[in-house]
C-alpha atoms as a PDB file:
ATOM      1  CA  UNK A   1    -140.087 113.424 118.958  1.00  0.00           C
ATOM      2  CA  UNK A   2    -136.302 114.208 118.465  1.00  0.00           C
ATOM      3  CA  UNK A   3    -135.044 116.244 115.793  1.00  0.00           C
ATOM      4  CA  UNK A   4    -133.452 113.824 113.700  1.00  0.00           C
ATOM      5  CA  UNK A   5    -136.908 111.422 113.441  1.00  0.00           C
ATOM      6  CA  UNK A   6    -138.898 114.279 112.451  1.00  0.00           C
ATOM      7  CA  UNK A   7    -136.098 115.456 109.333  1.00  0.00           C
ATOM      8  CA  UNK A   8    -135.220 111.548 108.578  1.00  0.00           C
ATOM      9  CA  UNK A   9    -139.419 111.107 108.250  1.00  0.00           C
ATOM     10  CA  UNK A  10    -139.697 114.278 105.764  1.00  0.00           C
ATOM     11  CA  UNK A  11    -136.550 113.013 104.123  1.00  0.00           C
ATOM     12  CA  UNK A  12    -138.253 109.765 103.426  1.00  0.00           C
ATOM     13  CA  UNK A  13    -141.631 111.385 102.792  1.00  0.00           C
ATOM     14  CA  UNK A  14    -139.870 113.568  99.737  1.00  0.00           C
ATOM     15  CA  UNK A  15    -137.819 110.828  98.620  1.00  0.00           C
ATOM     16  CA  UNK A  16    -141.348 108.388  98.233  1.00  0.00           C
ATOM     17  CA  UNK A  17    -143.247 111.789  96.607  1.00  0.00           C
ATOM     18  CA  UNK A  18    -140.501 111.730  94.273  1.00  0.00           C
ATOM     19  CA  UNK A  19    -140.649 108.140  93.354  1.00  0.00           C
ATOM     20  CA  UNK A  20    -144.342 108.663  92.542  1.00  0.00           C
ATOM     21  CA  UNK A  21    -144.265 111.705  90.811  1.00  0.00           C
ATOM     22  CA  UNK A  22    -141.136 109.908  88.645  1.00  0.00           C
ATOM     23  CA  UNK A  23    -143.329 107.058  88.050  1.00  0.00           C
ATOM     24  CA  UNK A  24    -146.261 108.716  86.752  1.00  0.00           C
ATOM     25  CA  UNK A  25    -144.137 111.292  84.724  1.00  0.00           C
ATOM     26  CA  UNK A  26    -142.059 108.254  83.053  1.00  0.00           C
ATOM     27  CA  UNK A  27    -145.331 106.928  81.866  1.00  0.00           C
ATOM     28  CA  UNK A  28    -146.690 109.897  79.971  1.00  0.00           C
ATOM     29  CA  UNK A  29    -142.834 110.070  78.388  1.00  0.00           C
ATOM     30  CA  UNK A  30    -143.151 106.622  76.836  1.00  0.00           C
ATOM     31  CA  UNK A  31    -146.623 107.681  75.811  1.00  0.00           C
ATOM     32  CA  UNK A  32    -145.607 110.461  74.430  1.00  0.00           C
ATOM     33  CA  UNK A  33    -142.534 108.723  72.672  1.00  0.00           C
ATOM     34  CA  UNK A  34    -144.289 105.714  71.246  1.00  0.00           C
ATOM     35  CA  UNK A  35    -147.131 108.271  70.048  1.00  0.00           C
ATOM     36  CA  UNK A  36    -144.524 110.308  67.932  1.00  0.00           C
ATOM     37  CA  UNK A  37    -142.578 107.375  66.726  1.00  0.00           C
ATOM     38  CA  UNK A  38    -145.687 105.832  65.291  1.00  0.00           C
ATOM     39  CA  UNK A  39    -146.880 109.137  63.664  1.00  0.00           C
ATOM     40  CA  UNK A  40    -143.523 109.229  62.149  1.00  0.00           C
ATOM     41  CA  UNK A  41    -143.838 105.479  61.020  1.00  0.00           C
ATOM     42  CA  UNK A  42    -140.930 104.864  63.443  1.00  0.00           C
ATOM     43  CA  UNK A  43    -140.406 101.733  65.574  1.00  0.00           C
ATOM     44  CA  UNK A  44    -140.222 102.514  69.607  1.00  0.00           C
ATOM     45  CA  UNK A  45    -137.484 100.107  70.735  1.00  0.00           C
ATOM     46  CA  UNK A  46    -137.531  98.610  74.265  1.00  0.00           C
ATOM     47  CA  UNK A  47    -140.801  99.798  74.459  1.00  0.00           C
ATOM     48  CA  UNK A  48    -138.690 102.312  77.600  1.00  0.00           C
ATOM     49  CA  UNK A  49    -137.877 105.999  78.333  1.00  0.00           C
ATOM     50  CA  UNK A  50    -134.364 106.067  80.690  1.00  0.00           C
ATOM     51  CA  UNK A  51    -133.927 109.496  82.710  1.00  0.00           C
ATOM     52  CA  UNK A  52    -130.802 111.013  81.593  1.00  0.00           C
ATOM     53  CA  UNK A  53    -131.168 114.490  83.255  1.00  0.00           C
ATOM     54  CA  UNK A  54    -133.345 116.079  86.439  1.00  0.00           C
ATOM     55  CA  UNK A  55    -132.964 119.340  87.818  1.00  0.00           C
ATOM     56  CA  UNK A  56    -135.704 121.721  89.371  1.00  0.00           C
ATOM     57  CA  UNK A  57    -136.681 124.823  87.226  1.00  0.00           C
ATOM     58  CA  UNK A  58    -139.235 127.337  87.189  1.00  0.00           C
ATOM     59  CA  UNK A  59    -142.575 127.002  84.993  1.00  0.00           C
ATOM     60  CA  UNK A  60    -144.271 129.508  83.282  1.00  0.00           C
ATOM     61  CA  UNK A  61    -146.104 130.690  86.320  1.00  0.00           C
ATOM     62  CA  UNK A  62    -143.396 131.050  88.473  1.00  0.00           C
ATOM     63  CA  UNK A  63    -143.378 127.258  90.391  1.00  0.00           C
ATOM     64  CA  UNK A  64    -141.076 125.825  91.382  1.00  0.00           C
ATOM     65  CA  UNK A  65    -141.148 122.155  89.612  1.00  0.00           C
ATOM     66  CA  UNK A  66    -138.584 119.432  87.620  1.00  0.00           C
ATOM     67  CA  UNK A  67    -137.365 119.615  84.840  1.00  0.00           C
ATOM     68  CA  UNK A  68    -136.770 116.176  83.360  1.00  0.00           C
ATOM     69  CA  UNK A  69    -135.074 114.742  80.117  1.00  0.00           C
ATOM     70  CA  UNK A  70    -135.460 111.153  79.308  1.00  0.00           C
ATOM     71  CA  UNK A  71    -133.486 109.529  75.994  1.00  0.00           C
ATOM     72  CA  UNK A  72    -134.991 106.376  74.273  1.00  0.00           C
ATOM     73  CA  UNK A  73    -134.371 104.528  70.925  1.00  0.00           C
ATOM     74  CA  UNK A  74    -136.005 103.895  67.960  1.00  0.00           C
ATOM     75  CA  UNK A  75    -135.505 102.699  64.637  1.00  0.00           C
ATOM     76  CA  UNK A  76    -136.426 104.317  61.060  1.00  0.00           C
ATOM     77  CA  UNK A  77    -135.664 100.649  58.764  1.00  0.00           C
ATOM     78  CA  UNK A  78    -135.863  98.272  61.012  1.00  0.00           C
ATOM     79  CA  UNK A  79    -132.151  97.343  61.415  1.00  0.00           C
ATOM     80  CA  UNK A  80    -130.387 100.042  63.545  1.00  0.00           C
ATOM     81  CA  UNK A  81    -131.074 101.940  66.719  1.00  0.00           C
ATOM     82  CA  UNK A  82    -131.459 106.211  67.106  1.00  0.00           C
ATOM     83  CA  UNK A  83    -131.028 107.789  69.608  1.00  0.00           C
ATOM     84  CA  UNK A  84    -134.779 110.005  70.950  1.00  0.00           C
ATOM     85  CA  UNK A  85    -135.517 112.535  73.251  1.00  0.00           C
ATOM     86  CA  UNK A  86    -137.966 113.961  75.478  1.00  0.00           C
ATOM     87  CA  UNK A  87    -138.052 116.410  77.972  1.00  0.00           C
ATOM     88  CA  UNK A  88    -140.529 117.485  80.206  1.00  0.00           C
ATOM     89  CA  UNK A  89    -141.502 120.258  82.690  1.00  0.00           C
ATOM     90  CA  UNK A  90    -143.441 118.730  85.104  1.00  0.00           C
ATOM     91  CA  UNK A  91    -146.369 116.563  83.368  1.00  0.00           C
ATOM     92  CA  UNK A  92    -145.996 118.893  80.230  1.00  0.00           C
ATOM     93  CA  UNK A  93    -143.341 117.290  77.177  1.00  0.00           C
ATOM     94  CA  UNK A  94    -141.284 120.206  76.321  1.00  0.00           C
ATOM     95  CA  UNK A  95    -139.704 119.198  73.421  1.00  0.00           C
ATOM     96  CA  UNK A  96    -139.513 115.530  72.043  1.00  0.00           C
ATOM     97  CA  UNK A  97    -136.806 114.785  69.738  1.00  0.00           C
ATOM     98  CA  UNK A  98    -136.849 112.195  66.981  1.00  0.00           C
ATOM     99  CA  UNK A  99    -134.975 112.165  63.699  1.00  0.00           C
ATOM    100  CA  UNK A 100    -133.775 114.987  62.073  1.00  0.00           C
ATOM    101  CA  UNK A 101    -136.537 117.382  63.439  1.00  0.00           C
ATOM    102  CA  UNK A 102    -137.536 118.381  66.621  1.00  0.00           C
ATOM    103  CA  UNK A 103    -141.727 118.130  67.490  1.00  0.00           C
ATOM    104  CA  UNK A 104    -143.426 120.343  69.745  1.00  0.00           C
END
C-alpha cells in the first residue's frame, strides 16, 4: 500500500476517534450543565453545550489529552439569557461556570 493511503487512512481514523470522543464528552457537558443550573434553580436554555475552545494539554498524570471549553445559556428569571461555562479535561469538568460564582 502506498504511502499516502496508509497516512490519508490514519488521518481519517483520528479524525472519526475524535468525532466520538467529542460526542461522548459533549454529552457529559450538558449533563453536567443542566445538573448545576437546576441545583442553582436556574433554567438550561437550548437544552445545548457549543464548543468554544479545544486544545491538547497535559493531565495530572502526565497524558497527553484535550482540553475542552464549551459555553451555554441559561436564565436566572425567566426573561433573559447568561452566558455559562464548562470546561473539561478529558471526561473530567474542570470548572463549570454559572452566575456570579464559579462551581467545582
Amino acid at each position: 500500500m502506498p504511502w499516502f493511503e496508509l497516512i490519508s487512512i490514519a488521518v481519517l481514523a483520528a479524525l472519526a476517534w475524535l468525532w466520538f470522543d467529542s460526542t461522548a464528552v459533549r454529552e457529559i457537558a450538558v449533563r453536567e450543565a443542566r445538573m448545576a443550573c437546576a441545583a442553582e434553580g436556574f433554567q438550561f436554555l437550548d437544552e445545548t453545550v457549543a464548543i468554544a475552545g479545544l486544545k491538547p494539554l497535559r493531565d495530572d498524570e502526565g497524558r497527553l489529552t484535550l482540553y475542552r471549553v464549551y459555553a451555554f445559556e441559561y436564565s436566572d428569571t425567566g426573561n433573559n439569557r447568561r452566558p455559562g461555562s464548562i470546561v473539561l479535561l478529558g471526561r473530567e469538568v474542570v470548572r463549570l461556570n454559572i452566575g456570579l460564582r464559579l462551581v467545582h
